[in-house]
N, C-alpha and C. Protein backbone atom coordinates (compact mmCIF):
# COMPACT_ATOMS: atom_id res chain seq x y z
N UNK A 1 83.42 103.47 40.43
CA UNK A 1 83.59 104.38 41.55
C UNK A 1 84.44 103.74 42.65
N UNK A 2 84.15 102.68 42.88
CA UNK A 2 84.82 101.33 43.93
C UNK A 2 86.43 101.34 43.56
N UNK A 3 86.53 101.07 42.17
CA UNK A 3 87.79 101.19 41.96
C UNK A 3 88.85 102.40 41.99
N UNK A 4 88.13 103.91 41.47
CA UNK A 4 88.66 104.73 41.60
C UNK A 4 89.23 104.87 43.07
N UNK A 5 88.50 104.66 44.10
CA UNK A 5 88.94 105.01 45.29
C UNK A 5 90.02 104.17 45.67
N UNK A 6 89.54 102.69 45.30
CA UNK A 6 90.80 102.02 45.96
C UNK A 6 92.15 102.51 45.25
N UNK A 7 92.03 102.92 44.13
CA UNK A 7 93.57 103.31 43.62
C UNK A 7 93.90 104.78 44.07
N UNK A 8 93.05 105.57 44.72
CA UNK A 8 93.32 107.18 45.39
C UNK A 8 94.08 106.47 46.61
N UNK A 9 93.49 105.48 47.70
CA UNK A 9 93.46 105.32 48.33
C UNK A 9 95.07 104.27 48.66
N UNK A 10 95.58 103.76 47.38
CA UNK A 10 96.62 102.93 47.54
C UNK A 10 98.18 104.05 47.35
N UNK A 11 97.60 105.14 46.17
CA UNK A 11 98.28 106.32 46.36
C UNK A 11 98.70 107.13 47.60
N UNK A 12 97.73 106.82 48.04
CA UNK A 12 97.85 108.15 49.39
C UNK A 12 98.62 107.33 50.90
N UNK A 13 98.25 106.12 50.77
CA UNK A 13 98.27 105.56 52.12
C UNK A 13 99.90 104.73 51.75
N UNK A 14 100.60 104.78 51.88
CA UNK A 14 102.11 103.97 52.10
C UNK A 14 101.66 102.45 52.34
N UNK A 15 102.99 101.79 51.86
CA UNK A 15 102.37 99.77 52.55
C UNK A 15 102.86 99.80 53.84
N UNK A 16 101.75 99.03 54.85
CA UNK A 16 102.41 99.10 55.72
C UNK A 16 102.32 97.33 55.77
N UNK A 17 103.68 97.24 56.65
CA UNK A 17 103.78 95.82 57.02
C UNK A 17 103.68 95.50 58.49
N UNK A 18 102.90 94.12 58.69
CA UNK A 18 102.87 93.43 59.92
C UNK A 18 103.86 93.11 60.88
N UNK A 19 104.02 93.81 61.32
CA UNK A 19 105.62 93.37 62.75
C UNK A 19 104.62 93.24 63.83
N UNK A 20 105.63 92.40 64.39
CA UNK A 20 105.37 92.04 65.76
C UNK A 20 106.32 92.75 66.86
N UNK A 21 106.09 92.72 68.33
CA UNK A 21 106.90 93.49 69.10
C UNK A 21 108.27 92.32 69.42
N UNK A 22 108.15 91.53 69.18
CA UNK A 22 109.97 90.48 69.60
C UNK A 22 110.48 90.98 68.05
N UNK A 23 109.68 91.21 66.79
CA UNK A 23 110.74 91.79 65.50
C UNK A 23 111.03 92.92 65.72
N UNK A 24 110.51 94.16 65.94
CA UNK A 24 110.37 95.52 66.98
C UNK A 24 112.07 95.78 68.04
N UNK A 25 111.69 94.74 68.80
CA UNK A 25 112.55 94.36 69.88
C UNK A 25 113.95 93.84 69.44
N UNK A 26 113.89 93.18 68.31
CA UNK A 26 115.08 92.64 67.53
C UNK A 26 115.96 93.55 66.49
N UNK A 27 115.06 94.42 65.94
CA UNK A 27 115.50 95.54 65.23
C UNK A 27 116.14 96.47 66.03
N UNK A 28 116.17 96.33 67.30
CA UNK A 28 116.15 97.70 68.32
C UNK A 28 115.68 98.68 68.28
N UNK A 29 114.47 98.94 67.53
CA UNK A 29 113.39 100.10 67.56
C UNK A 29 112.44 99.72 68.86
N UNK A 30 112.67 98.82 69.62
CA UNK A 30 111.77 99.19 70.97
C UNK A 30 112.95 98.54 71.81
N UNK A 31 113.17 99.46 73.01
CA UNK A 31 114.44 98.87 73.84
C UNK A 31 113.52 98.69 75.04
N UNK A 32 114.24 96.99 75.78
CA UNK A 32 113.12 96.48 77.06
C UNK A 32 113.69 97.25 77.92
N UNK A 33 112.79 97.50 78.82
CA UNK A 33 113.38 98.27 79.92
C UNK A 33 113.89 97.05 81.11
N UNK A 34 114.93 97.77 81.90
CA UNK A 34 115.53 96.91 82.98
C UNK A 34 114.23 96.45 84.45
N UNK A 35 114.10 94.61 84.29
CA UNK A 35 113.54 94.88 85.30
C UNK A 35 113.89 95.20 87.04
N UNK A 36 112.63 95.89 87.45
CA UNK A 36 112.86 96.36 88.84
C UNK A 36 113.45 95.24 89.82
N UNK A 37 114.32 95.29 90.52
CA UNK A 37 115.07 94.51 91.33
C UNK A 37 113.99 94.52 92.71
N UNK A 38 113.48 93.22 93.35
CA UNK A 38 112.39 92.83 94.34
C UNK A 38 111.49 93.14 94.23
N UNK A 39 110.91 93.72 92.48
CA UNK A 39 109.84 93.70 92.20
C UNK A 39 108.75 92.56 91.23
N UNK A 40 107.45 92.34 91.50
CA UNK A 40 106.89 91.19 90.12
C UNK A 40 106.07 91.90 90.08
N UNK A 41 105.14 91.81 88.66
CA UNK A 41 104.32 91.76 88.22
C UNK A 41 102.68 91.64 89.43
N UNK A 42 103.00 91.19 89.61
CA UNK A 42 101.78 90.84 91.01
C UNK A 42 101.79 91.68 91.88
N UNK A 43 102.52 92.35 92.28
CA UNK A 43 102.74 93.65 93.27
C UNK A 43 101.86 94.89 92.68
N UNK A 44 101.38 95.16 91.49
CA UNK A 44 101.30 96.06 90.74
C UNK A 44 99.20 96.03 90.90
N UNK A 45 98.95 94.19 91.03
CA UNK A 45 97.64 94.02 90.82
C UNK A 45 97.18 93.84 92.76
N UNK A 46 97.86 94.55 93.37
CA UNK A 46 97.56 94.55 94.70
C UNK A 46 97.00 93.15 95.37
N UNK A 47 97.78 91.83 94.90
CA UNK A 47 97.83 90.92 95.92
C UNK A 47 98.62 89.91 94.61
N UNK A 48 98.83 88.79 95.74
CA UNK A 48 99.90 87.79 95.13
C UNK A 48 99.21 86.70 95.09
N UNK A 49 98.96 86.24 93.80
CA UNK A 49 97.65 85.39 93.52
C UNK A 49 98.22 83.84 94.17
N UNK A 50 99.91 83.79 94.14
CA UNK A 50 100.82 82.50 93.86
C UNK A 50 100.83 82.15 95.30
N UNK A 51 100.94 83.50 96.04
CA UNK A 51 100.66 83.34 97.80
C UNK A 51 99.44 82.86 98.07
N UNK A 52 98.63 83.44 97.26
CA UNK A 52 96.96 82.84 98.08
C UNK A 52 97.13 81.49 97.85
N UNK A 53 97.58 81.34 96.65
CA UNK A 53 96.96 79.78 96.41
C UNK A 53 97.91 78.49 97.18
N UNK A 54 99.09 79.02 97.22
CA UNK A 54 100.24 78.41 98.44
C UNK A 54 99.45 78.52 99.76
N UNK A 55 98.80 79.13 100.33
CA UNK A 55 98.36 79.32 101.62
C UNK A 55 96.98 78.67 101.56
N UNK A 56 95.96 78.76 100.36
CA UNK A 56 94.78 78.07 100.86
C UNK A 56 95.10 76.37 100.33
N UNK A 57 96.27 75.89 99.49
CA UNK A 57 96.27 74.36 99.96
C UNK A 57 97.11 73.92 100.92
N UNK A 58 97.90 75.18 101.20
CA UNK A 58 98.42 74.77 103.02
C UNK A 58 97.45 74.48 103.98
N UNK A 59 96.33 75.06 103.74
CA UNK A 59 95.56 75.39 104.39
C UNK A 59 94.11 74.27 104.72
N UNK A 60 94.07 74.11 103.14
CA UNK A 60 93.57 72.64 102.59
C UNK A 60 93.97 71.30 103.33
N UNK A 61 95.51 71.32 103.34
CA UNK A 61 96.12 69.81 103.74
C UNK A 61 96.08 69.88 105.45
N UNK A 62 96.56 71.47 105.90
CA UNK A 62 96.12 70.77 107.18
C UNK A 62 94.73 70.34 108.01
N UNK A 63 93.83 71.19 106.91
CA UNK A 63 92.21 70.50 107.64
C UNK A 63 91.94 69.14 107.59
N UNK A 64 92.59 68.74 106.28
CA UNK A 64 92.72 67.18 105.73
C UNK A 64 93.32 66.05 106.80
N UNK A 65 94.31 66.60 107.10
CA UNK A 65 95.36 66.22 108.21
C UNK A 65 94.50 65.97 109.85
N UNK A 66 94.07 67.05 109.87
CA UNK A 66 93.08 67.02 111.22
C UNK A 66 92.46 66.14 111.26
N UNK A 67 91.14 66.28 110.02
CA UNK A 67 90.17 64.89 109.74
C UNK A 67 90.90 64.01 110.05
N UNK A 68 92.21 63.73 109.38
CA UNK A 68 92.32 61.95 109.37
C UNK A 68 93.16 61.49 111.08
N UNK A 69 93.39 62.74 111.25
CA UNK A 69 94.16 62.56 112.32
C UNK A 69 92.84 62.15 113.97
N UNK A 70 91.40 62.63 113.46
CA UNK A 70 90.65 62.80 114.06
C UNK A 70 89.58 61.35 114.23
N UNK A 71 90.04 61.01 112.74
CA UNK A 71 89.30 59.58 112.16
C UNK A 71 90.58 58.28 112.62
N UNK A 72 91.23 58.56 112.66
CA UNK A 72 92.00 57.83 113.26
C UNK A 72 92.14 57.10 114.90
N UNK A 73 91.67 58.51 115.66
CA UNK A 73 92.32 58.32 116.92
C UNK A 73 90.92 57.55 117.23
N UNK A 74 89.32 58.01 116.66
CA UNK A 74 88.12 57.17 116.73
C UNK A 74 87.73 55.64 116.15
N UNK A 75 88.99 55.65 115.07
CA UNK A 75 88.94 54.34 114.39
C UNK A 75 90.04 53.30 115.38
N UNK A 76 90.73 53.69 116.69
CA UNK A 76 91.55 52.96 117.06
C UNK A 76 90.83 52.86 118.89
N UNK A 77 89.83 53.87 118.98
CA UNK A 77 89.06 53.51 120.26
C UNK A 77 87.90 52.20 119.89
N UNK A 78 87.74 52.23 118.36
CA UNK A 78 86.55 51.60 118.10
C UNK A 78 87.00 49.76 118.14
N UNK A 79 88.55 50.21 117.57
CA UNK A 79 89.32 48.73 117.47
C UNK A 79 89.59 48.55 119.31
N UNK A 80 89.62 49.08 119.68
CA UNK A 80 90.12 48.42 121.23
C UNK A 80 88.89 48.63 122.08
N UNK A 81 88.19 49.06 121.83
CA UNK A 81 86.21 48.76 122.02
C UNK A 81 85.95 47.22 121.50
N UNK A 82 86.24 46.62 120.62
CA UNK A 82 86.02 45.37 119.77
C UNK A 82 86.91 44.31 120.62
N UNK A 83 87.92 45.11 120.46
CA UNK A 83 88.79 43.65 121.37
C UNK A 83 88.58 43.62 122.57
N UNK A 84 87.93 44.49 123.60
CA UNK A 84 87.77 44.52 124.75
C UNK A 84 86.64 43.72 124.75
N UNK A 85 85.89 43.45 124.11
CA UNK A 85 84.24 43.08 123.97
C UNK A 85 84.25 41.40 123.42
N UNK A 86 85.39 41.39 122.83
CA UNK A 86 85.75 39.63 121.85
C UNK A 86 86.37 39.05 122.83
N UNK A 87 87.41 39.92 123.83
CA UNK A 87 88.20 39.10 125.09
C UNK A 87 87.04 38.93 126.22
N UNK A 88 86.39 39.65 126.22
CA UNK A 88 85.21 39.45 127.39
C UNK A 88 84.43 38.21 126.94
N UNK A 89 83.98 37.94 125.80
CA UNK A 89 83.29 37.26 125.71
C UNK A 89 84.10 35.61 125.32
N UNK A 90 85.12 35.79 124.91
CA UNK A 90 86.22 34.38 125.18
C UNK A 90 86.53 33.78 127.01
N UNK A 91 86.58 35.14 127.29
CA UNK A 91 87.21 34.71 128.83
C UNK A 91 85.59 34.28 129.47
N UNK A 92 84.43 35.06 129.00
CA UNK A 92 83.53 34.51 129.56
C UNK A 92 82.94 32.90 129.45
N UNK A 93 83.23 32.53 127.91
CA UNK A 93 83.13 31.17 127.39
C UNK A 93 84.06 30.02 128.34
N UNK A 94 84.98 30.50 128.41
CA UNK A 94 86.03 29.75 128.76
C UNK A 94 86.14 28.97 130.44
């Protein structure tokens, strides 16, 4: 019974073969369309994923920047806190 069908079934149905859309595209049975001029892909998904992520490690480096800029100006009161405190106590020896 198994077999009968598969041979109704090889009758009736044509071979079809596996293409892909660049063989499609190469045959010229699918023509690309022209793309839109000042348009991407990203415009379409209502935000620009390439912008966010440009803006939150802009965004990233300058908090980074702050910190060190912040750790800095405390790491150079702390050094002239030290030397004020090592000259006091030389000039006091002395």
């Amino acid at each position: 019974m198994r077999d009968d069908l598969d041979e109704m079934l090889e009758l009736m149905l044509p071979e079809m073969q596996a293409v892909s859309t660049q063989a499609l595209r190469q045959a010229g049975a699918v023509s690309r369309l022209p793309q839109m001029p000042g348009r991407s892909v990203d415009s379409f998904f209502m935000t620009n994923y390439r912008a966010q992520e440009a803006a939150q490690y802009a965004q990233a480096i300058k908090m980074a920047y702050a910190e060190k800029r912040q750790r800095d100006i405390i790491m150079r009161a702390k050094a002239r806190a030290a030397a004020r405190l090592s000259q006091a106590i030389a000039e006091y020896r002395a």
